[in-house]
PDB file of N, CA and C in Angstrom:
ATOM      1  N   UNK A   1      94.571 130.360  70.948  1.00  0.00           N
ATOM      2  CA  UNK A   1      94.471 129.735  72.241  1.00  0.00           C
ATOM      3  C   UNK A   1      94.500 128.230  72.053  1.00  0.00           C
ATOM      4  N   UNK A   2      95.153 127.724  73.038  1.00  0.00           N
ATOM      5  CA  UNK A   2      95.029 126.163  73.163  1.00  0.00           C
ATOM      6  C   UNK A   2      94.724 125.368  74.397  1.00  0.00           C
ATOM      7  N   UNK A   3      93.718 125.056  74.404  1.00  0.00           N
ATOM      8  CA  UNK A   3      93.087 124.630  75.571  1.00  0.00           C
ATOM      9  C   UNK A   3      93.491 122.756  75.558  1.00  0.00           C
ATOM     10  N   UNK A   4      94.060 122.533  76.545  1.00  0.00           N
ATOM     11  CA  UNK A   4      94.134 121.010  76.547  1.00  0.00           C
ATOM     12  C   UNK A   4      93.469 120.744  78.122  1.00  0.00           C
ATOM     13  N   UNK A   5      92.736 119.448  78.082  1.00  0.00           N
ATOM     14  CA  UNK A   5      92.349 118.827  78.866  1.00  0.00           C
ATOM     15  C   UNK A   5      92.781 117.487  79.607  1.00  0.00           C
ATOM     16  N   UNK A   6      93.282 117.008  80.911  1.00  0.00           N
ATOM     17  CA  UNK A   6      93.706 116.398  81.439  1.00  0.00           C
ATOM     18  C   UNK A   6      93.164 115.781  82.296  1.00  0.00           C
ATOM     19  N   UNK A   7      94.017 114.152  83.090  1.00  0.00           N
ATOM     20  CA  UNK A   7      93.344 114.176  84.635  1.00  0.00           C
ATOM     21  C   UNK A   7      94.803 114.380  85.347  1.00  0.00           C
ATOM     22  N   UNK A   8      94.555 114.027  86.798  1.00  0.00           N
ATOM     23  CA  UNK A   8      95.538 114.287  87.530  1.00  0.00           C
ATOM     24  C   UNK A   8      96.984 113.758  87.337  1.00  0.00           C
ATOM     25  N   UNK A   9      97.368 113.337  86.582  1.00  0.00           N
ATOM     26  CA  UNK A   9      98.960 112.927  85.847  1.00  0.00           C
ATOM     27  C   UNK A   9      99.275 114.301  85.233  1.00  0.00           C
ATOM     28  N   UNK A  10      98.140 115.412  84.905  1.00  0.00           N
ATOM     29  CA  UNK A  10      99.027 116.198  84.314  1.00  0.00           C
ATOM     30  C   UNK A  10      99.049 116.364  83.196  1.00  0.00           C
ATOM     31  N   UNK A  11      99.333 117.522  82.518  1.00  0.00           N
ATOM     32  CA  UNK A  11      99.434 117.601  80.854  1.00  0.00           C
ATOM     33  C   UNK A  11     100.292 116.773  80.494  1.00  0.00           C
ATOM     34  N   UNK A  12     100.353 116.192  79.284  1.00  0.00           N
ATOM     35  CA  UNK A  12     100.707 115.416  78.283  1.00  0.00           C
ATOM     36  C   UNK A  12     102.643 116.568  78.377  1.00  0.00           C
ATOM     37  N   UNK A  13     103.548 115.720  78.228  1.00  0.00           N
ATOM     38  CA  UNK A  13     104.728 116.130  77.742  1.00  0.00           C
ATOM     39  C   UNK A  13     105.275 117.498  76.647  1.00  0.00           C
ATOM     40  N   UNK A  14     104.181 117.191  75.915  1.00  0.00           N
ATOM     41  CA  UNK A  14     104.435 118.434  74.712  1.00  0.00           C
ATOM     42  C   UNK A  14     103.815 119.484  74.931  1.00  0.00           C
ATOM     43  N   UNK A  15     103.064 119.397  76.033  1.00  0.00           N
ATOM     44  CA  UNK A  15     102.165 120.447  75.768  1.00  0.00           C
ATOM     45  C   UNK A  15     102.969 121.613  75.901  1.00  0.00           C
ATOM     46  N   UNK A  16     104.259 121.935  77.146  1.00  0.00           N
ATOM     47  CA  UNK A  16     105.038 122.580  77.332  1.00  0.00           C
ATOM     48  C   UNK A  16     105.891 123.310  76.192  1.00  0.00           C
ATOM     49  N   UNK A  17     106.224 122.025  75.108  1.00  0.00           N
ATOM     50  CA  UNK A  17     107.376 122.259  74.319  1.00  0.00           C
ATOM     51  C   UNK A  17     106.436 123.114  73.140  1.00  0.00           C
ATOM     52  N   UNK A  18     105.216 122.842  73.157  1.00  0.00           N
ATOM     53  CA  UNK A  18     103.780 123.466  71.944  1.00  0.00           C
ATOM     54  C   UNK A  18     103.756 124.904  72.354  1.00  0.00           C
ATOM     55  N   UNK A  19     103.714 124.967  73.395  1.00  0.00           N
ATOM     56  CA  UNK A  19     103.393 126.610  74.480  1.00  0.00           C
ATOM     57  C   UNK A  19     104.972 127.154  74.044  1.00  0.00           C
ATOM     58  N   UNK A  20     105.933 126.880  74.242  1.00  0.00           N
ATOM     59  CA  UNK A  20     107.038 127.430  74.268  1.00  0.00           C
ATOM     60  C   UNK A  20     107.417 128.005  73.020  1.00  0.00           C
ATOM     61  N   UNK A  21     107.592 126.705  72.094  1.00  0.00           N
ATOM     62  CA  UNK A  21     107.641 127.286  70.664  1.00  0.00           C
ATOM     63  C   UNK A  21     106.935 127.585  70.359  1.00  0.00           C
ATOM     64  N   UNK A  22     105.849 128.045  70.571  1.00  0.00           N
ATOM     65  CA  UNK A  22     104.435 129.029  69.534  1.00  0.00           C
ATOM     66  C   UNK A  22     104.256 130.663  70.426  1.00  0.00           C
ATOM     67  N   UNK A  23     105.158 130.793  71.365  1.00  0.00           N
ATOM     68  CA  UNK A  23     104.990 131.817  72.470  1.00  0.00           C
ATOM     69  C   UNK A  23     105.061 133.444  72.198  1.00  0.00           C
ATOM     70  N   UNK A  24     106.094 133.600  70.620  1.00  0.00           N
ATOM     71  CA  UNK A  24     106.285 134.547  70.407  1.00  0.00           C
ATOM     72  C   UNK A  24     105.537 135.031  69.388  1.00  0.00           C
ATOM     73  N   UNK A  25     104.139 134.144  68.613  1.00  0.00           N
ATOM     74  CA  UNK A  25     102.883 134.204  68.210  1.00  0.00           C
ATOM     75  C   UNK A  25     101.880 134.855  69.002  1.00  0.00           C
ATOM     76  N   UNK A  26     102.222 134.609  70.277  1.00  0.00           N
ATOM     77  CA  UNK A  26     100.566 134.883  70.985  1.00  0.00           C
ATOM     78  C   UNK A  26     100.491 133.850  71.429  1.00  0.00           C
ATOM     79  N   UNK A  27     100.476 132.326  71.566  1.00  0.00           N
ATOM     80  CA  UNK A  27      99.904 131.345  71.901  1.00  0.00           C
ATOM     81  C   UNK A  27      99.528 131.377  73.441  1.00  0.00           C
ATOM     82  N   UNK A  28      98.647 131.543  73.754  1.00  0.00           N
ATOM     83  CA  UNK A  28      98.138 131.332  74.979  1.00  0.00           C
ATOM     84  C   UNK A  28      97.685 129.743  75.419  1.00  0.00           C
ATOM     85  N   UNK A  29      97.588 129.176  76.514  1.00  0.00           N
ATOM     86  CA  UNK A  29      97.856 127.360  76.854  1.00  0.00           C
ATOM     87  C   UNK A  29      97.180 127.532  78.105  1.00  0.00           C
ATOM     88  N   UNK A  30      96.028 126.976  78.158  1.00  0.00           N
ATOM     89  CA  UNK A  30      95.033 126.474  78.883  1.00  0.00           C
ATOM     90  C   UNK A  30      94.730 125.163  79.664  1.00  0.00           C
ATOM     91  N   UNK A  31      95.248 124.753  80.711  1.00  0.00           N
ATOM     92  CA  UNK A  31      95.293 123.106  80.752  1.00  0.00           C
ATOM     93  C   UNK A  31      94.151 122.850  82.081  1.00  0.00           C
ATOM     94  N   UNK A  32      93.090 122.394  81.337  1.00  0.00           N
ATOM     95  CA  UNK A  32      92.333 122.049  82.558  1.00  0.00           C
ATOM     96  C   UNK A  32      92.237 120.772  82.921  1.00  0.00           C
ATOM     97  N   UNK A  33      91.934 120.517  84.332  1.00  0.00           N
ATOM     98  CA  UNK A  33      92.210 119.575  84.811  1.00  0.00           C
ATOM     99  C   UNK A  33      90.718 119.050  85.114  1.00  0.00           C
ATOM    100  N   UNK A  34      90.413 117.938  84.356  1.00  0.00           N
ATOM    101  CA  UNK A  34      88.804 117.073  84.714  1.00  0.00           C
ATOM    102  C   UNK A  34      88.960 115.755  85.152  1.00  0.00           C
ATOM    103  N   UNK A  35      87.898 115.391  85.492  1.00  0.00           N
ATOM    104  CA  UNK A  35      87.763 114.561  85.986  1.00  0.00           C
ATOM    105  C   UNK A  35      88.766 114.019  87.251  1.00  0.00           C
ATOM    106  N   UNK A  36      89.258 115.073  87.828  1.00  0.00           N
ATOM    107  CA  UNK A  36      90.548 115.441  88.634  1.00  0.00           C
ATOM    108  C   UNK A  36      89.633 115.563  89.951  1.00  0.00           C
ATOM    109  N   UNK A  37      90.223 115.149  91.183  1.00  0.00           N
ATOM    110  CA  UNK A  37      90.288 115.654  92.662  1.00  0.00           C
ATOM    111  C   UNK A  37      91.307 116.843  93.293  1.00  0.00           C
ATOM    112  N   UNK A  38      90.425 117.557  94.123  1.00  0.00           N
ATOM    113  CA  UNK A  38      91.001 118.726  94.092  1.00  0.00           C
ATOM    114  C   UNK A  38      92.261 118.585  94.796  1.00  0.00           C
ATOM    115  N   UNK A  39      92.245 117.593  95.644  1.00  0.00           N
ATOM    116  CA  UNK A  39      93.584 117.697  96.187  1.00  0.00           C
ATOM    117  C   UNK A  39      95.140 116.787  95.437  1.00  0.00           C
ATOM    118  N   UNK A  40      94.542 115.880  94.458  1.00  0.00           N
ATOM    119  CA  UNK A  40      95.432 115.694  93.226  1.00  0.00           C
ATOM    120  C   UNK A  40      95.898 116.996  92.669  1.00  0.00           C
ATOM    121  N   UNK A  41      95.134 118.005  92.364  1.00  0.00           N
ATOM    122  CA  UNK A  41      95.187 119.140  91.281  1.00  0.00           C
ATOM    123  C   UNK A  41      96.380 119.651  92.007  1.00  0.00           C
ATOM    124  N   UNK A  42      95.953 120.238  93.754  1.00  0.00           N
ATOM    125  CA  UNK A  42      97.116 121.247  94.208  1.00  0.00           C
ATOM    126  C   UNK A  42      98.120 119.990  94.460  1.00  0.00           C
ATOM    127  N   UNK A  43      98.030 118.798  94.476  1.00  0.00           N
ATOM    128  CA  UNK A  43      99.607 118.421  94.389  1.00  0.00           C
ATOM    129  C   UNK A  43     100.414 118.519  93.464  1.00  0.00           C
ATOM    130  N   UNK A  44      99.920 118.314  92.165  1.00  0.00           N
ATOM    131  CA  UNK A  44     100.320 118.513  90.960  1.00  0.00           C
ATOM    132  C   UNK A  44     101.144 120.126  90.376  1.00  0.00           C
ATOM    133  N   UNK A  45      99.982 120.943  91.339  1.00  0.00           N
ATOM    134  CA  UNK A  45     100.540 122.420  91.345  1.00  0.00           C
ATOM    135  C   UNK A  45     101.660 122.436  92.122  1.00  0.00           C
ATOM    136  N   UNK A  46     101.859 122.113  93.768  1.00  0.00           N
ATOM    137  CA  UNK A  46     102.612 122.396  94.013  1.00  0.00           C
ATOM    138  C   UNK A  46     104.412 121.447  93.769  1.00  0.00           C
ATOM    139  N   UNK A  47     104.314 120.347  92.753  1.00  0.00           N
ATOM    140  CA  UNK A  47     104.865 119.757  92.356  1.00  0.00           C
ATOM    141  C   UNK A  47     105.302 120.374  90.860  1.00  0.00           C
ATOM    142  N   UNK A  48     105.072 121.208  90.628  1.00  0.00           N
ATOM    143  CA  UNK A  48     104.894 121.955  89.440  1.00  0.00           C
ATOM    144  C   UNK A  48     105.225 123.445  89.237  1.00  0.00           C
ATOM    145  N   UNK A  49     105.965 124.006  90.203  1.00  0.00           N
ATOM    146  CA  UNK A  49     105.338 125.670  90.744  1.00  0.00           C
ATOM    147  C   UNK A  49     105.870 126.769  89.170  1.00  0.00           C
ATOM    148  N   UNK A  50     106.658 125.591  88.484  1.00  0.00           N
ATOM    149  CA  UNK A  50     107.086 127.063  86.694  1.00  0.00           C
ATOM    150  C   UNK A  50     106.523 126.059  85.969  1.00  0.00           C
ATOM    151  N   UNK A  51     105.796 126.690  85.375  1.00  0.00           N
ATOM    152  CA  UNK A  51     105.391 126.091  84.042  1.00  0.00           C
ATOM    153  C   UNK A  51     105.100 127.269  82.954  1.00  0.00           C
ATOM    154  N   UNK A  52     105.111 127.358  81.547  1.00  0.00           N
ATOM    155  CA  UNK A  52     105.265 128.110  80.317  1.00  0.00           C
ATOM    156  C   UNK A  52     103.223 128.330  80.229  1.00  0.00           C
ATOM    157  N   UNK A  53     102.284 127.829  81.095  1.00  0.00           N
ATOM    158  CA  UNK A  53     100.655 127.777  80.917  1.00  0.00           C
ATOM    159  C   UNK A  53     100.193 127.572  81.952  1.00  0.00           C
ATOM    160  N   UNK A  54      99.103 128.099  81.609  1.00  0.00           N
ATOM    161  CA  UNK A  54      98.096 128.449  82.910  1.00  0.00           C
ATOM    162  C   UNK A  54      97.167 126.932  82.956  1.00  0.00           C
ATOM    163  N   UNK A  55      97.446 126.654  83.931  1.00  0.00           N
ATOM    164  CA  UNK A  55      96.408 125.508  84.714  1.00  0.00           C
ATOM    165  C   UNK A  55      94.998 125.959  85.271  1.00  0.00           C
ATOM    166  N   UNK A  56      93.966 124.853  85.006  1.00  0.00           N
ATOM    167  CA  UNK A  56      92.702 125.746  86.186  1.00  0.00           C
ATOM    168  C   UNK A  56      92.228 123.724  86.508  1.00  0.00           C
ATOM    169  N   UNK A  57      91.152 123.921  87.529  1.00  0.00           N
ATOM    170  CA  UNK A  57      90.486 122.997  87.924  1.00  0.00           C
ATOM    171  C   UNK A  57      89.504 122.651  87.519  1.00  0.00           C
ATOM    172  N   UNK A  58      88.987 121.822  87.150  1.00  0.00           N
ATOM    173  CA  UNK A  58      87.193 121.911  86.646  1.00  0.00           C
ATOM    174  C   UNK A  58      86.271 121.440  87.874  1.00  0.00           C
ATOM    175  N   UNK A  59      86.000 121.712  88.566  1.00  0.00           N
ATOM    176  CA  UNK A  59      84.976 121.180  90.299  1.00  0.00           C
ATOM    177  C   UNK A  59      83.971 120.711  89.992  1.00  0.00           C
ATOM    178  N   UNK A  60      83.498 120.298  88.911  1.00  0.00           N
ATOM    179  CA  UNK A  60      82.463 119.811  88.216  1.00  0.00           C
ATOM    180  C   UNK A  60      82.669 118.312  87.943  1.00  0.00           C
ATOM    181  N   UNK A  61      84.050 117.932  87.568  1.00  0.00           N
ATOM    182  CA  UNK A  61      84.400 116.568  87.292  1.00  0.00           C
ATOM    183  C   UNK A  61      85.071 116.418  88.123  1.00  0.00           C
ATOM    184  N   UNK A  62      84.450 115.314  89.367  1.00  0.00           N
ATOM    185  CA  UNK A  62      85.434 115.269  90.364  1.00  0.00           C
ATOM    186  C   UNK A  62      85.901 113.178  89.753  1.00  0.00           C
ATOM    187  N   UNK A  63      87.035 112.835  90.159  1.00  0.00           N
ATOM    188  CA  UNK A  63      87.315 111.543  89.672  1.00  0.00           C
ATOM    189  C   UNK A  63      86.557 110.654  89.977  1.00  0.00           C
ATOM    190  N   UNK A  64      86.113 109.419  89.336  1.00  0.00           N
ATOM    191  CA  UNK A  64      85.666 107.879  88.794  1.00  0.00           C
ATOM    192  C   UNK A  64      86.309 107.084  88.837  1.00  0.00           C
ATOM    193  N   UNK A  65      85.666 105.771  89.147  1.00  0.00           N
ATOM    194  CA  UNK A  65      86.085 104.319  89.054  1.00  0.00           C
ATOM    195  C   UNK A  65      86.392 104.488  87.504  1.00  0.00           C
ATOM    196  N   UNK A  66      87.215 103.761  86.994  1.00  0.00           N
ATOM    197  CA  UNK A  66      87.695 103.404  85.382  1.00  0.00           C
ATOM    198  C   UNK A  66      86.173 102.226  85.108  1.00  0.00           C
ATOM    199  N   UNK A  67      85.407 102.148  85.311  1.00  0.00           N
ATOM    200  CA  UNK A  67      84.337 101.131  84.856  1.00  0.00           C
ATOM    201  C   UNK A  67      84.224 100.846  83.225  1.00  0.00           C
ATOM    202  N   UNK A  68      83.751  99.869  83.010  1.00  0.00           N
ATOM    203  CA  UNK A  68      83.600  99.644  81.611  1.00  0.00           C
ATOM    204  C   UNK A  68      83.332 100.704  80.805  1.00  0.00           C
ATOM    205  N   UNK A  69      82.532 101.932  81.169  1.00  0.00           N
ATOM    206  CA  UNK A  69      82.378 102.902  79.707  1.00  0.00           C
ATOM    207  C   UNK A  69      82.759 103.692  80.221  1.00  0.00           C
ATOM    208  N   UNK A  70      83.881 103.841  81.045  1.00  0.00           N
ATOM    209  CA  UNK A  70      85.033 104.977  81.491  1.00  0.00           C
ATOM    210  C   UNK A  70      85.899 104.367  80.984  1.00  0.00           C
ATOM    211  N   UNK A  71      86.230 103.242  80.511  1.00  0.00           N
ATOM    212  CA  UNK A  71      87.290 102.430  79.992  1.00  0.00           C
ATOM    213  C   UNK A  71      87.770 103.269  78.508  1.00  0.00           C
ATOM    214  N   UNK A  72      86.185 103.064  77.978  1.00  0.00           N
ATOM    215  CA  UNK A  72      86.141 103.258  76.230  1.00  0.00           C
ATOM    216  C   UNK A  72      86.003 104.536  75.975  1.00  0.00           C
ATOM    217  N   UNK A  73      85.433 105.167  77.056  1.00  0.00           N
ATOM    218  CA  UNK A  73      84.844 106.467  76.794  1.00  0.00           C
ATOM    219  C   UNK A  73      85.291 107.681  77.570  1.00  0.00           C
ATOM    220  N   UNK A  74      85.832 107.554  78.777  1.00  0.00           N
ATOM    221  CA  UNK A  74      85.756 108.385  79.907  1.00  0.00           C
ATOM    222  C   UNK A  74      87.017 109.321  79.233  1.00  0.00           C
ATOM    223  N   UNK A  75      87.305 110.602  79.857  1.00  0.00           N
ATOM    224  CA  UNK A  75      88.200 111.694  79.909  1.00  0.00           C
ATOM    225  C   UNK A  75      89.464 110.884  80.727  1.00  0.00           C
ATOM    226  N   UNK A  76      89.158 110.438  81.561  1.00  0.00           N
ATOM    227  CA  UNK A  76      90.202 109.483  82.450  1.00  0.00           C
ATOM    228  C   UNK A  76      90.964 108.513  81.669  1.00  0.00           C
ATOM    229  N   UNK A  77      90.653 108.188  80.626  1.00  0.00           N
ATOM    230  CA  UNK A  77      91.560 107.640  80.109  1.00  0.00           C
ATOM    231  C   UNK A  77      92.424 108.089  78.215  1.00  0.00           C
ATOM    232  N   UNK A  78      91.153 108.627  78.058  1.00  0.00           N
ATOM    233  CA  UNK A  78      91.802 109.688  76.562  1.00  0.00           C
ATOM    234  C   UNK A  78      91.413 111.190  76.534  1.00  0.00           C
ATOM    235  N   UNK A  79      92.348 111.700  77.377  1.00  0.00           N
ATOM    236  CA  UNK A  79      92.458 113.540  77.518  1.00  0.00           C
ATOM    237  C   UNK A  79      92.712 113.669  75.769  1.00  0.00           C
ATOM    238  N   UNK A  80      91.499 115.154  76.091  1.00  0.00           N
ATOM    239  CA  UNK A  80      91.411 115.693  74.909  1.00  0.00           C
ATOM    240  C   UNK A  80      92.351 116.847  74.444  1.00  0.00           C
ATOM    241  N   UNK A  81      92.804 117.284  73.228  1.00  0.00           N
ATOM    242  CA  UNK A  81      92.821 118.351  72.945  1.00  0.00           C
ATOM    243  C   UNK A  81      92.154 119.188  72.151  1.00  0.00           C
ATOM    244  N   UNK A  82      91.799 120.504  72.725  1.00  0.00           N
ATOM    245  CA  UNK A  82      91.123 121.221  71.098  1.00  0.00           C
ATOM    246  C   UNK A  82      92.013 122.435  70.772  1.00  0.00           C
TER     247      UNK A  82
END
């Protein structure tokens, strides 16, 4: 499994081309969306309607000002992968 984490811009470029070529492994692709607003998320979805991975929302991280230790630190500005 590969779980990547995002904000509302969306997965990163590769994540698609990672899911695609690893597909006939098993690779399953997880892209959650944090620190995201919900109505960013369904635009993104419906701007989006094929994709090779499953998207979800996180309603827990709703978006932030970029402030100084959202700058250095925040999800909003360095999406993770694990």
């Amino acid at each position: 499994m590969f779980v990547h984490f995002t904000t509302s811009n969306g997965p990163q470029p590769w994540v698609a081309a990672v899911t695609e070529r690893y597909k006939d492994q098993g690779l399953q692709t997880l892209v959650v969306f944090a620190a995201t607003e919900r109505a960013d998320f369904d635009k993104w979805v419906a701007a989006n309607p094929t994709r090779n991975f499953t998207v979800v929302w996180d309603p827990s991280g709703k978006a932030w000002g970029e402030g100084i230790a959202n700058t250095h630190f925040g999800v909003g500005m360095f999406p993770a992968s694990l």
